[in-house]
C-alpha atoms as a PDB file:
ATOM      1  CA  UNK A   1       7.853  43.368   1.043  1.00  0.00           C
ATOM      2  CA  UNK A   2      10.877  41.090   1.284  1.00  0.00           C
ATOM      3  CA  UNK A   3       9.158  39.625   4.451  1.00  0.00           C
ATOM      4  CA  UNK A   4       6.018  38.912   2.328  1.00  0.00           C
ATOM      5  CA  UNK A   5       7.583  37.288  -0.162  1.00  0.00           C
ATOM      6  CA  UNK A   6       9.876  35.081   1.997  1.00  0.00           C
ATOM      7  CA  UNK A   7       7.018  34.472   3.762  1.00  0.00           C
ATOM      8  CA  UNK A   8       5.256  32.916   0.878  1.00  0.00           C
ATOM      9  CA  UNK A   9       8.370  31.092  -0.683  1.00  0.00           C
ATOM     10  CA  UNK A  10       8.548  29.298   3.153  1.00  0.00           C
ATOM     11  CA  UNK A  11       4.738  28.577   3.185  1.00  0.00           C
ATOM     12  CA  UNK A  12       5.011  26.770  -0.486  1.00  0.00           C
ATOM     13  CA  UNK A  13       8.104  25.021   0.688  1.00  0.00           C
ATOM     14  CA  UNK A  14       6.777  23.931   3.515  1.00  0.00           C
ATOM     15  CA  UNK A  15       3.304  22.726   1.762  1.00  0.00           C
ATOM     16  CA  UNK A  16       4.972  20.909  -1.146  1.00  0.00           C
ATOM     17  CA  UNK A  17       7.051  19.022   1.820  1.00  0.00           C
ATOM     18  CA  UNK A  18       4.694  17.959   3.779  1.00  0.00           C
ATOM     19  CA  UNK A  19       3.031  15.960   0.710  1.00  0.00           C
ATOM     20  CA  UNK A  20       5.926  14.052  -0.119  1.00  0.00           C
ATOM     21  CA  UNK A  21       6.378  10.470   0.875  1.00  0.00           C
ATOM     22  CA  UNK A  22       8.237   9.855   4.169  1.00  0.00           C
ATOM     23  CA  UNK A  23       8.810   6.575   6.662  1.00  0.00           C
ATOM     24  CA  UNK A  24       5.180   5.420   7.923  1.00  0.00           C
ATOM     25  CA  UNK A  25       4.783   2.633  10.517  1.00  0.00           C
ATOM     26  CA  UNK A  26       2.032   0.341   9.550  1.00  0.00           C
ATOM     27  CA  UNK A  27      -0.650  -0.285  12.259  1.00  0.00           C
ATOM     28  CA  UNK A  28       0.728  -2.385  14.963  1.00  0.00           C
ATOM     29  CA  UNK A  29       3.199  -4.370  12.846  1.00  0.00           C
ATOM     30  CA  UNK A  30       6.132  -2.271  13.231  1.00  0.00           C
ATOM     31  CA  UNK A  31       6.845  -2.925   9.574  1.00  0.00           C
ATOM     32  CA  UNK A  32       7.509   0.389   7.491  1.00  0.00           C
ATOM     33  CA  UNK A  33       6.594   1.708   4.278  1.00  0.00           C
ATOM     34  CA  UNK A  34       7.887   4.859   2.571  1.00  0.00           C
ATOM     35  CA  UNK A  35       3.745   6.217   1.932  1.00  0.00           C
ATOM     36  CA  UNK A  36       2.392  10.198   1.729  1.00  0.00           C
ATOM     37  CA  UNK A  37       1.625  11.555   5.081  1.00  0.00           C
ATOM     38  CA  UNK A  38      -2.358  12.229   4.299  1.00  0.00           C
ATOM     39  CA  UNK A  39      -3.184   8.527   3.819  1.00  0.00           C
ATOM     40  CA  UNK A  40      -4.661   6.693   6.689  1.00  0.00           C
ATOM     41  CA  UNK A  41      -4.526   3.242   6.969  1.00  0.00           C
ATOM     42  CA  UNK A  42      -7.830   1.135   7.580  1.00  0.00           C
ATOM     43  CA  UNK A  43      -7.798  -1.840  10.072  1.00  0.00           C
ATOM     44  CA  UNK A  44     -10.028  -5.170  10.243  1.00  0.00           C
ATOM     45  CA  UNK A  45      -9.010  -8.227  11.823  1.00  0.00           C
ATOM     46  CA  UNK A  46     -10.318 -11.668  10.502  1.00  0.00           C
ATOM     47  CA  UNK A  47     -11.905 -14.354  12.273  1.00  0.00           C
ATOM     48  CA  UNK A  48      -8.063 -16.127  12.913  1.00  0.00           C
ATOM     49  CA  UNK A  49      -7.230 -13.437  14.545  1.00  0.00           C
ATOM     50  CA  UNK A  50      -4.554 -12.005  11.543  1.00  0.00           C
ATOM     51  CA  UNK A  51      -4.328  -8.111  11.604  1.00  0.00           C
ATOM     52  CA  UNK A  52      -5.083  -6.345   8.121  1.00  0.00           C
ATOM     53  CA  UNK A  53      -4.489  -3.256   7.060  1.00  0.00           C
ATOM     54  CA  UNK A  54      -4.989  -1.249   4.124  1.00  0.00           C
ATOM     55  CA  UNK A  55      -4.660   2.277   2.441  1.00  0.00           C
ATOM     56  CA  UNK A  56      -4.270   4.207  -0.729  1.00  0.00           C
ATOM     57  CA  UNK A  57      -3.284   7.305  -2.095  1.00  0.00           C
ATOM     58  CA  UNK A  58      -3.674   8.949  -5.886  1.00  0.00           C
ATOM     59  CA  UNK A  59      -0.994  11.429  -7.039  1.00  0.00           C
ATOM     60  CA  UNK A  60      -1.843  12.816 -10.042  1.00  0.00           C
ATOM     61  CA  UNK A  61      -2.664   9.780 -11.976  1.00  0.00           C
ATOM     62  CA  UNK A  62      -1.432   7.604 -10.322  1.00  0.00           C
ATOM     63  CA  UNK A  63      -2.544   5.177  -7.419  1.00  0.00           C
ATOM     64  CA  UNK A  64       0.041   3.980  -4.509  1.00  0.00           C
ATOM     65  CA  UNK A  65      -1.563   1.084  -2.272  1.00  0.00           C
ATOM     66  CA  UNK A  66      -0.373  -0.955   0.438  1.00  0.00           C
ATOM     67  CA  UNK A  67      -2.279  -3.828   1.821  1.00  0.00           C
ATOM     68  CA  UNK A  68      -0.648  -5.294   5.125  1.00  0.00           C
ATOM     69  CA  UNK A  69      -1.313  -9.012   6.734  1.00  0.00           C
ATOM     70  CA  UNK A  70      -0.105  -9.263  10.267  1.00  0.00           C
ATOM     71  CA  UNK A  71      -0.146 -13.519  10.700  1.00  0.00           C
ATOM     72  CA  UNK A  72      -1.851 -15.024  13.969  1.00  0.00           C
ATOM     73  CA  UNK A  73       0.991 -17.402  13.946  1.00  0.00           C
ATOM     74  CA  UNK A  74       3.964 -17.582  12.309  1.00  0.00           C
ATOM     75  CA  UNK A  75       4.561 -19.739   9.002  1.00  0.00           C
ATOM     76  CA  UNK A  76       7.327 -21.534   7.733  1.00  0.00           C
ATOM     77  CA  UNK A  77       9.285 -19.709   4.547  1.00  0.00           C
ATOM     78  CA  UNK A  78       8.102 -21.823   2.061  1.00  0.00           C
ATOM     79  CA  UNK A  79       4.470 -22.200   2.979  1.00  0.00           C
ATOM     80  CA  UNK A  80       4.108 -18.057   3.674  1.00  0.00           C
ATOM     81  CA  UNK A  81       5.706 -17.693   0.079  1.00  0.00           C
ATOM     82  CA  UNK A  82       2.613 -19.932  -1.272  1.00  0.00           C
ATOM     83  CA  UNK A  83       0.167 -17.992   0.747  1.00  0.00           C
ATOM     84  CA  UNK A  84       1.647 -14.941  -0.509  1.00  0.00           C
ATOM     85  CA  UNK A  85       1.287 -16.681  -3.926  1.00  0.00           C
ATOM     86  CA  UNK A  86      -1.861 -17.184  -3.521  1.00  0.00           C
ATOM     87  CA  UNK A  87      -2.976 -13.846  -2.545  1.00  0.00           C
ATOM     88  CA  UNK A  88      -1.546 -12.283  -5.550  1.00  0.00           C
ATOM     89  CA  UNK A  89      -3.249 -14.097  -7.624  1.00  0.00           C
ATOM     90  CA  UNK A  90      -6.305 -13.491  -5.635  1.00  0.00           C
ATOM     91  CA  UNK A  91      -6.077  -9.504  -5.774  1.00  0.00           C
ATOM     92  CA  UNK A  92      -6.549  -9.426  -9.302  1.00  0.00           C
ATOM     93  CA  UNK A  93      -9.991 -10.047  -9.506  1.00  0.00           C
ATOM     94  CA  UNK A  94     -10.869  -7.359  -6.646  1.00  0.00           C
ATOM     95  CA  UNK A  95      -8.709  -5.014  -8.354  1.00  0.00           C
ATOM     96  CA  UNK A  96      -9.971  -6.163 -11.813  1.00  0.00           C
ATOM     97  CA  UNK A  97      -7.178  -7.227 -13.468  1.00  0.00           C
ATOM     98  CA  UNK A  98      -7.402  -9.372 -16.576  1.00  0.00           C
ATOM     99  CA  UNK A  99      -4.296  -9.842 -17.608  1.00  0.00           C
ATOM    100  CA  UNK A 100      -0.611 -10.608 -15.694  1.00  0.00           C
ATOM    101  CA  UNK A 101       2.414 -10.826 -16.576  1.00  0.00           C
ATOM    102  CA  UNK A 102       3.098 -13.996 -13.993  1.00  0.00           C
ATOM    103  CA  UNK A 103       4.070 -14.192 -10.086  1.00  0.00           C
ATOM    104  CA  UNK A 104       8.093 -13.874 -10.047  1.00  0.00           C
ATOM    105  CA  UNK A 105      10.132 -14.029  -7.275  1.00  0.00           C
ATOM    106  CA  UNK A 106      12.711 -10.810  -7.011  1.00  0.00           C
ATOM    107  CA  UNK A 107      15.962 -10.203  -5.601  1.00  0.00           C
ATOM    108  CA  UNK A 108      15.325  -8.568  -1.578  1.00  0.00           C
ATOM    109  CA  UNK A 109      18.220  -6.797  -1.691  1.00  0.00           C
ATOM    110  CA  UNK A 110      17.246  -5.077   1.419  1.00  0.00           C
ATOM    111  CA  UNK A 111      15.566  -7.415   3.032  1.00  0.00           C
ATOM    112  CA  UNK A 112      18.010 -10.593   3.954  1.00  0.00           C
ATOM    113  CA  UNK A 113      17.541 -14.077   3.275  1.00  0.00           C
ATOM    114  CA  UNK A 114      14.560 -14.458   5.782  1.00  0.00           C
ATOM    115  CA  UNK A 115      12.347 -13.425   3.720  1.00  0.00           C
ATOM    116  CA  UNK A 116      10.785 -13.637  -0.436  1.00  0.00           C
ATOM    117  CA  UNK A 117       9.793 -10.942  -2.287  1.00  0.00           C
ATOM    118  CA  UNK A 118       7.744 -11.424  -5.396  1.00  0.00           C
ATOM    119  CA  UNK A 119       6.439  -9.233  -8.120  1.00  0.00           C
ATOM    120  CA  UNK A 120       4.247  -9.134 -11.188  1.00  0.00           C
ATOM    121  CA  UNK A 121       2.704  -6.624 -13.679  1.00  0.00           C
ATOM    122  CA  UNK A 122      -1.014  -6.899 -14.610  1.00  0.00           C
ATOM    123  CA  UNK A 123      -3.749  -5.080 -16.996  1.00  0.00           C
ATOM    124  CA  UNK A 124      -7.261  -4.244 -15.812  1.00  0.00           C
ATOM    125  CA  UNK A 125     -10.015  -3.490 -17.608  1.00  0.00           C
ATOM    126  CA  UNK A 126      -9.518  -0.486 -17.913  1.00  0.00           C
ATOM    127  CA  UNK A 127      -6.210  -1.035 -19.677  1.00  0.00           C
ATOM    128  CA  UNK A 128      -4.297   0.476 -16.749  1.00  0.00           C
ATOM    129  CA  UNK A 129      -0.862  -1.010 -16.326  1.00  0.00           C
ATOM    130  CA  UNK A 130      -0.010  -2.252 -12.469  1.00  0.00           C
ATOM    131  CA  UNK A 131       3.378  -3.081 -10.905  1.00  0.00           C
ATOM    132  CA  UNK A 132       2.681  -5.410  -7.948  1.00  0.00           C
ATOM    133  CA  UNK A 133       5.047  -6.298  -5.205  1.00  0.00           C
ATOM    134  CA  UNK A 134       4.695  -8.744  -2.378  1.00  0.00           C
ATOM    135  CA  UNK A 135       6.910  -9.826   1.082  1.00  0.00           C
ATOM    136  CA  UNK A 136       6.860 -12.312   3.204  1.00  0.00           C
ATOM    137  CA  UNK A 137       8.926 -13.435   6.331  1.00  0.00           C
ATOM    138  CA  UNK A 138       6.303 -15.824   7.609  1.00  0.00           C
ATOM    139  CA  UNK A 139       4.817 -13.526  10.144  1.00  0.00           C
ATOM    140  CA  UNK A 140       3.726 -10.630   8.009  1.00  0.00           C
ATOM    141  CA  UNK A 141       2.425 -10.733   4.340  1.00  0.00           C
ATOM    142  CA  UNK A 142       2.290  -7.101   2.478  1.00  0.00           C
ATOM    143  CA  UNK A 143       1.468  -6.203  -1.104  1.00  0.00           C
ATOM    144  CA  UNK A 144       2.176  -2.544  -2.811  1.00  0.00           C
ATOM    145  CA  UNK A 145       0.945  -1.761  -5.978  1.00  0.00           C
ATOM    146  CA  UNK A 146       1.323   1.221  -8.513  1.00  0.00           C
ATOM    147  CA  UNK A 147      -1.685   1.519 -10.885  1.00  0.00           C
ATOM    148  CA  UNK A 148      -1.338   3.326 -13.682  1.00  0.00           C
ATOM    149  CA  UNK A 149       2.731   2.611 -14.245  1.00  0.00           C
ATOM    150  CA  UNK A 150       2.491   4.517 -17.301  1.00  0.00           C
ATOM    151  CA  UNK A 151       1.910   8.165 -16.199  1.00  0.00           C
ATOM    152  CA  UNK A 152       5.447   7.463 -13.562  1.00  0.00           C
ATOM    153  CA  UNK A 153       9.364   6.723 -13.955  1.00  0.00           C
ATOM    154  CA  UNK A 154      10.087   3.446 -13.620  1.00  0.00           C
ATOM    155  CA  UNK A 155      12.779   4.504 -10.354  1.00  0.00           C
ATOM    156  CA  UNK A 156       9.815   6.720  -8.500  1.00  0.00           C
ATOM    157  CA  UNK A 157       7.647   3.598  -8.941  1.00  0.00           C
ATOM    158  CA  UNK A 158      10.537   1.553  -7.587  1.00  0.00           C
ATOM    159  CA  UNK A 159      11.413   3.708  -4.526  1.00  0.00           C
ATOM    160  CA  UNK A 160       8.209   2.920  -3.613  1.00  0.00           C
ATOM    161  CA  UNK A 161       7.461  -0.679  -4.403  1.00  0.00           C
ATOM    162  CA  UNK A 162      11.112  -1.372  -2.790  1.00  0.00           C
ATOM    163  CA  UNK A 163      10.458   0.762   0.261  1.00  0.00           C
ATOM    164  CA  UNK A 164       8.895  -2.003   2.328  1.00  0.00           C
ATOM    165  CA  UNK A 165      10.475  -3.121   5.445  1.00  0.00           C
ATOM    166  CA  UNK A 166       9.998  -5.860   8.021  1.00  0.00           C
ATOM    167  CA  UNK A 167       9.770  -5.072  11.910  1.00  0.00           C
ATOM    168  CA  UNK A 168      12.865  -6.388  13.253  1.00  0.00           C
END
């Protein structure tokens, strides 16, 4: 009986670990998110040649999503920031967000001076809440997002949003 049971307690243990979060390597950028070990990420590649990939997950009520831009060539800082910018501000309507809060840039604490990091917060039409971040060093662009902010603490949706990390 004691063999059953610890048999059991290891199997849930086991199950409830393998759906948490852990280090994933994008595609072929070598860049890093922390994302949940049953998403796959989807691959195109445009007509410049960038690499893009993409993928999702919903816990509960809540969506996680990482969209990744490997660059053809290599940018200049300031010009990848207003591409990144840019793209932002075109997710929303994909994503159908009619209200935002306004592109910010945001400390990259982890990140080094190489690179910007911006955020923002919109509303879709549904009147789900979104936390958006982007990065940039010039030869990679990626945006995660949290949908549905409300139903998680503002540090879970954090640990993701900050978990982001540049090949190096």
């Amino acid at each position: 009986m004691e063999n059953l049971i610890f048999l059991l307690t290891a199997s849930l243990v086991f199950y409830k670990s393998s759906k948490q979060p852990r280090r994933t390597i994008i595609g072929d950028t070598n860049c890093s998110v922390q994302f949940f070990p049953d998403a796959e990420f989807d691959f195109t590649q445009t007509e410049a040649g960038d690499q893009l990939y993409f993928a999702e997950h919903t816990d509960k009520k809540v969506r996680y999503g990482v969209l990744c831009a490997s660059l053809s060539s290599k940018l200049p800082l300031a010009e990848a920031q207003d591409v990144l910018t840019t793209y932002l501000s075109r997710l929303q309507k994909p994503f159908h967000a009619l209200y935002n809060t306004g592109i910010n840039p945001c400390q990259t604490w982890t990140q080094g001076d190489d690179c910007v990091k911006m955020i923002d917060y919109w509303q879709d039409e549904d009147n789900f809440d979104w936390k958006v971040k982007g990065y940039t060093d010039g030869e990679t662009i990626a945006v995660l997002y949290v949908k549905n902010i409300s139903e998680l603490e503002v540090d879970k949706q954090d640990q993701f949003l900050d978990s982001f990390y540049f090949s190096r």
